[in-house]
N, C-alpha and C. Protein backbone atom coordinates (compact mmCIF):
# COMPACT_ATOMS: atom_id res chain seq x y z
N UNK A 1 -6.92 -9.65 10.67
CA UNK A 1 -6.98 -10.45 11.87
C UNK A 1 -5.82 -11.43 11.88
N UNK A 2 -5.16 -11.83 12.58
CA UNK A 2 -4.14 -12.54 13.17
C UNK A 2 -4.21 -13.55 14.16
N UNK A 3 -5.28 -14.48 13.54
CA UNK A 3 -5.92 -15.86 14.57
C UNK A 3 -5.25 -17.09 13.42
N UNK A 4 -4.57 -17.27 12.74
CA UNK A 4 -3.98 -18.37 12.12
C UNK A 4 -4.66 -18.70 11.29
N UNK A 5 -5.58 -17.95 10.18
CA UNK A 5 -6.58 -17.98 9.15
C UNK A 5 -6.32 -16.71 8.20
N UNK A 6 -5.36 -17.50 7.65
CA UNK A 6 -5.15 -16.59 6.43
C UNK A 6 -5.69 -16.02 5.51
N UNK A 7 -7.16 -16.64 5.35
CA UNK A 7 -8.39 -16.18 4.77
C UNK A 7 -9.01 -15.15 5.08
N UNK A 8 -8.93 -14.54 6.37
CA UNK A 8 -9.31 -13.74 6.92
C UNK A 8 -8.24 -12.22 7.33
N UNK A 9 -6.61 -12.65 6.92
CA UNK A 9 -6.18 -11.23 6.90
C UNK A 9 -6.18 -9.70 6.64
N UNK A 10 -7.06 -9.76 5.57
CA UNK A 10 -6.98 -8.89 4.98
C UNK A 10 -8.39 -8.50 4.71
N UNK A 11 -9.03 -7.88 6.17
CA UNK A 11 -10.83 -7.38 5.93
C UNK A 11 -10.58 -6.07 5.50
N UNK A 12 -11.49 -5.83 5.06
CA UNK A 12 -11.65 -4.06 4.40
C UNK A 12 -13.02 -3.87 5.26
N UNK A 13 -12.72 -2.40 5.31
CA UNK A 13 -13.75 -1.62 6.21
C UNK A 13 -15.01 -1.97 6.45
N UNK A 14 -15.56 -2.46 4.94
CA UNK A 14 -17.43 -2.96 4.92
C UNK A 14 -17.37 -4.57 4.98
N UNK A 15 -15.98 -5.22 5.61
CA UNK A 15 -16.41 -6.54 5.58
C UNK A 15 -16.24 -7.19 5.23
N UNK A 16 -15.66 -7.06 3.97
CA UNK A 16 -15.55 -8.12 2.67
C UNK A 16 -14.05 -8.10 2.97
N UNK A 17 -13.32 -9.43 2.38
CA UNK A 17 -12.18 -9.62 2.42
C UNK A 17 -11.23 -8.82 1.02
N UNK A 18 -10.28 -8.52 1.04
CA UNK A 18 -9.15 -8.22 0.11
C UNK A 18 -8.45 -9.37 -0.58
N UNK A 19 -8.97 -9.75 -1.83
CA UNK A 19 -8.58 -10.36 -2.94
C UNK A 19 -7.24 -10.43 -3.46
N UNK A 20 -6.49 -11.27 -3.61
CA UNK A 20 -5.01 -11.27 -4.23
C UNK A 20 -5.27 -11.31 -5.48
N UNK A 21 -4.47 -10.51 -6.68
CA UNK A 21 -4.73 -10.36 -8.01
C UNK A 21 -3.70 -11.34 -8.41
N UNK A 22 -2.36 -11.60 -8.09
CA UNK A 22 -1.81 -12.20 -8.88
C UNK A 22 -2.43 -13.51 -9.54
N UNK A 23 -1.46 -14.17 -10.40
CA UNK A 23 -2.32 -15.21 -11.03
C UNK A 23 -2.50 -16.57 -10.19
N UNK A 24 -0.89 -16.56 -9.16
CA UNK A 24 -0.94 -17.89 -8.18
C UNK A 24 -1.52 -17.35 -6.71
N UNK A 25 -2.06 -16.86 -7.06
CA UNK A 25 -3.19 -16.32 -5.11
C UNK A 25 -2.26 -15.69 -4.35
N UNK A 26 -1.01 -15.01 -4.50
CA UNK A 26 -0.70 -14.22 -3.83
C UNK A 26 -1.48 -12.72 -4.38
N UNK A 27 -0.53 -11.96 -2.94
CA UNK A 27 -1.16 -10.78 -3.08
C UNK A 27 0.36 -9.53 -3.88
N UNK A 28 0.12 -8.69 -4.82
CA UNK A 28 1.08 -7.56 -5.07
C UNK A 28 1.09 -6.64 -4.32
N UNK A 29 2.33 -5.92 -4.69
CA UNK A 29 2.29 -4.56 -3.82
C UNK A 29 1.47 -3.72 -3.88
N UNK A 30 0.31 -3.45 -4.97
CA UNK A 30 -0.49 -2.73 -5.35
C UNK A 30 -1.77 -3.26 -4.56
N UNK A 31 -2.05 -4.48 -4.37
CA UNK A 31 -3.12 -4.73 -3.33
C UNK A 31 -2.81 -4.26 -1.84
N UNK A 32 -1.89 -4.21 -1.41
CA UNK A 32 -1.34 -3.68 -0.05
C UNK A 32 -1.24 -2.88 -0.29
N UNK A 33 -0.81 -1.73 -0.78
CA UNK A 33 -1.26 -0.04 -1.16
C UNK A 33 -2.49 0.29 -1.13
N UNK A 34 -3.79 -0.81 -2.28
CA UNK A 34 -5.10 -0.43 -2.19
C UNK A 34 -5.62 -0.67 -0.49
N UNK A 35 -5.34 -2.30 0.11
CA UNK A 35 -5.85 -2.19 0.84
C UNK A 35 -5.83 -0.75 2.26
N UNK A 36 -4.32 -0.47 2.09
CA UNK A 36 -4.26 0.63 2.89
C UNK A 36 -5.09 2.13 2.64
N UNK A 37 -5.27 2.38 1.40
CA UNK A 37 -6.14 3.25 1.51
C UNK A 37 -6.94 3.07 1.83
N UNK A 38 -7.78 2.50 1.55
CA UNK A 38 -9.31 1.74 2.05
C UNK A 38 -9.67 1.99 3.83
N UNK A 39 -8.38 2.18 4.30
CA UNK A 39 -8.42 2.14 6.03
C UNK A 39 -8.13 3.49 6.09
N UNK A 40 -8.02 4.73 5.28
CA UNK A 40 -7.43 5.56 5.19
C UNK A 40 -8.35 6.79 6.05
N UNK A 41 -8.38 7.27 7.23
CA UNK A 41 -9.45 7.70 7.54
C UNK A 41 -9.33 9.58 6.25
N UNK A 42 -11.07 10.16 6.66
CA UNK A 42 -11.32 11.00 6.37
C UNK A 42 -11.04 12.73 7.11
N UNK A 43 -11.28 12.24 8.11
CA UNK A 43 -11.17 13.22 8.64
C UNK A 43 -10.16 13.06 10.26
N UNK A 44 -10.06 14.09 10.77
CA UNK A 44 -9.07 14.41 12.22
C UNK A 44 -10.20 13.49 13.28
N UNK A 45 -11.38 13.84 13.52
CA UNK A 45 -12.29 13.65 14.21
C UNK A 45 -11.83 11.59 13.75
N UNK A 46 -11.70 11.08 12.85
CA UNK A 46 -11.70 9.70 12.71
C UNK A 46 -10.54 9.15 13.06
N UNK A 47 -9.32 10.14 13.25
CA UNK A 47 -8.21 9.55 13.61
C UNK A 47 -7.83 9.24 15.01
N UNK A 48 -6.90 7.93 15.47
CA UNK A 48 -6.61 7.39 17.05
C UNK A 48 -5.57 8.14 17.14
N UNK A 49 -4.56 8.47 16.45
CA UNK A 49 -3.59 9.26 16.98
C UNK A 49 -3.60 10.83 17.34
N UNK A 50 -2.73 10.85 18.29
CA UNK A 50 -2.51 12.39 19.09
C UNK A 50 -1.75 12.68 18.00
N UNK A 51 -1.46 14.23 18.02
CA UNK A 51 -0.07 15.03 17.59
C UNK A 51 0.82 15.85 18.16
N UNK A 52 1.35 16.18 18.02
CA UNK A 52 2.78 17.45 18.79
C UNK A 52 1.78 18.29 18.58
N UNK A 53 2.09 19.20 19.49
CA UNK A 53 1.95 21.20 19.62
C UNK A 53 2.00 21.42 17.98
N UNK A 54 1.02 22.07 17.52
CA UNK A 54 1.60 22.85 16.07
C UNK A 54 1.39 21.71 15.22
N UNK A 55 0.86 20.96 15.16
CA UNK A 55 0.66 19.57 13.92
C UNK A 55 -0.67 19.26 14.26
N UNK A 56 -1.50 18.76 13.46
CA UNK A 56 -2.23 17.93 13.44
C UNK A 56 -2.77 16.74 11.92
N UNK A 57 -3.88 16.43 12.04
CA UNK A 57 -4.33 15.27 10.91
C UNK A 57 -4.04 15.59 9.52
N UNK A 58 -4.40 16.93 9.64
CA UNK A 58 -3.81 17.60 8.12
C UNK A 58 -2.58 17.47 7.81
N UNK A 59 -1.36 17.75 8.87
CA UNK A 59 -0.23 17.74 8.69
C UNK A 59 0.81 16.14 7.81
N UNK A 60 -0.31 15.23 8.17
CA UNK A 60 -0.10 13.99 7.48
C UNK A 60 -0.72 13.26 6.40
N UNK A 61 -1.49 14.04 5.67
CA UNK A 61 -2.29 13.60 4.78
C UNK A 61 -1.91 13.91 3.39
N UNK A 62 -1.53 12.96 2.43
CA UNK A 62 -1.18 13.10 1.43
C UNK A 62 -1.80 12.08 0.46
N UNK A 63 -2.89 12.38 -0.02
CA UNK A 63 -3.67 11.30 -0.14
C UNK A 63 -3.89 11.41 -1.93
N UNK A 64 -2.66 12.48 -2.57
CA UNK A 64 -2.02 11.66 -4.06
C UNK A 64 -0.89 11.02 -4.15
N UNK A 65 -0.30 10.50 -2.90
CA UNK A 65 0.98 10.06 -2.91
C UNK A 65 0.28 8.30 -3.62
N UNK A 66 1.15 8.36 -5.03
CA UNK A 66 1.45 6.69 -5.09
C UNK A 66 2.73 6.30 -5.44
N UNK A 67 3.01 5.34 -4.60
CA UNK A 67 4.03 4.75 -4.64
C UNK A 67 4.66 4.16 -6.16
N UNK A 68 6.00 3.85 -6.38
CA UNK A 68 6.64 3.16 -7.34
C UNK A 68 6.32 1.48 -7.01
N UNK A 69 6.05 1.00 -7.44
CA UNK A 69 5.67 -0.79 -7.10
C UNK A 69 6.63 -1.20 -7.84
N UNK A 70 6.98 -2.61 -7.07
CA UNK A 70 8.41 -3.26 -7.44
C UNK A 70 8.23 -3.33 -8.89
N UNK A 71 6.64 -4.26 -9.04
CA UNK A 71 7.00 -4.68 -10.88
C UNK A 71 7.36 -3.20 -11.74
N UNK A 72 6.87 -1.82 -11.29
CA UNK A 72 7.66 -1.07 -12.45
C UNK A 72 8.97 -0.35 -12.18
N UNK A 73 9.62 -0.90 -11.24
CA UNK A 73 10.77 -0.77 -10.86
C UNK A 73 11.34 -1.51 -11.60
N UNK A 74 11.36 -2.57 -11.49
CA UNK A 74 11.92 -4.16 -12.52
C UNK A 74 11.38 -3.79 -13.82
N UNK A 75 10.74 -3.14 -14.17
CA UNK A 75 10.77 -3.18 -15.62
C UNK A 75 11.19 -1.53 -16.17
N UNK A 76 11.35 -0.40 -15.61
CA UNK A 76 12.22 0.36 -15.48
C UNK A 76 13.52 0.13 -15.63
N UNK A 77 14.51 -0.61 -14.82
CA UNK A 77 15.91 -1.33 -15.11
C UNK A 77 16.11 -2.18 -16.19
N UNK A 78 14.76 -3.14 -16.42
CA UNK A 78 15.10 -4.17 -17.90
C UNK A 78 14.90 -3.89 -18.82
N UNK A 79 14.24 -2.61 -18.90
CA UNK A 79 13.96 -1.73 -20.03
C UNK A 79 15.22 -0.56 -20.67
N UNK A 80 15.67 0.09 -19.72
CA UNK A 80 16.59 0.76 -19.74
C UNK A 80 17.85 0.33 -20.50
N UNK A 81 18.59 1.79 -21.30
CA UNK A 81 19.35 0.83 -22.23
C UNK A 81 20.79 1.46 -21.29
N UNK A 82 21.15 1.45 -20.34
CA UNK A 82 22.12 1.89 -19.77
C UNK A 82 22.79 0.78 -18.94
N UNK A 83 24.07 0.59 -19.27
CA UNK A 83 24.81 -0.92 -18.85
C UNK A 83 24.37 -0.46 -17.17
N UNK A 84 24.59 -0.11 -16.25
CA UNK A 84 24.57 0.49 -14.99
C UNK A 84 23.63 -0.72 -14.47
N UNK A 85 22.48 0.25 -15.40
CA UNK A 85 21.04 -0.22 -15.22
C UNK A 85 20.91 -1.71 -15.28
N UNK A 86 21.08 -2.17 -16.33
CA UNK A 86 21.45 -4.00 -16.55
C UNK A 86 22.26 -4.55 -15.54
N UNK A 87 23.04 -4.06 -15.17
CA UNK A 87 23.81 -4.39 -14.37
C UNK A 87 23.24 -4.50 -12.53
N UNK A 88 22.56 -3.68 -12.86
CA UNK A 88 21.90 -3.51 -11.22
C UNK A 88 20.68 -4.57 -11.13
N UNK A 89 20.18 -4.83 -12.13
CA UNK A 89 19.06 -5.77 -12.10
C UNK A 89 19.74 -7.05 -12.05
């Protein structure tokens, strides 16, 4: 919701709000990944969007895709023993 209550951004489907894990009350990239699945519908019949001729709900569903999140990106590069790598971080 987007009424100037930041407490309330982030509802999940049954209601309950979405929790920030970090240690200072923000939220990670991994909570914005979870929360998006969570909205993730099941089926064609649950989805608002139309499709082209020849596509439909199936055509977009990839539902083992996980993302790289910044923190193991950043620790991928600071880990790495390749000057490049040091260098890019």
């Amino acid at each position: 919701y987007w009424d100037d209550d930041p407490s309330n951004d982030f509802v999940l489907p049954d209601g309950s709000s979405l929790n920030p894990t970090k240690e200072d009350g923000n939220f990670t990239d991994r909570d914005y990944f979870r929360f998006g699945q969570k909205w993730n519908v099941s089926s064609a019949e649950e989805s608002l969007f139309t499709y082209a001729s020849g596509t439909s709900w199936e055509d977009y569903q990839h539902l083992d895709f996980m993302p790289k999140f910044l923190d193991e990106l950043i620790e991928q590069y600071e880990t790495s023993t390749d000057s490049a790598d040091k260098a890019f971080i």
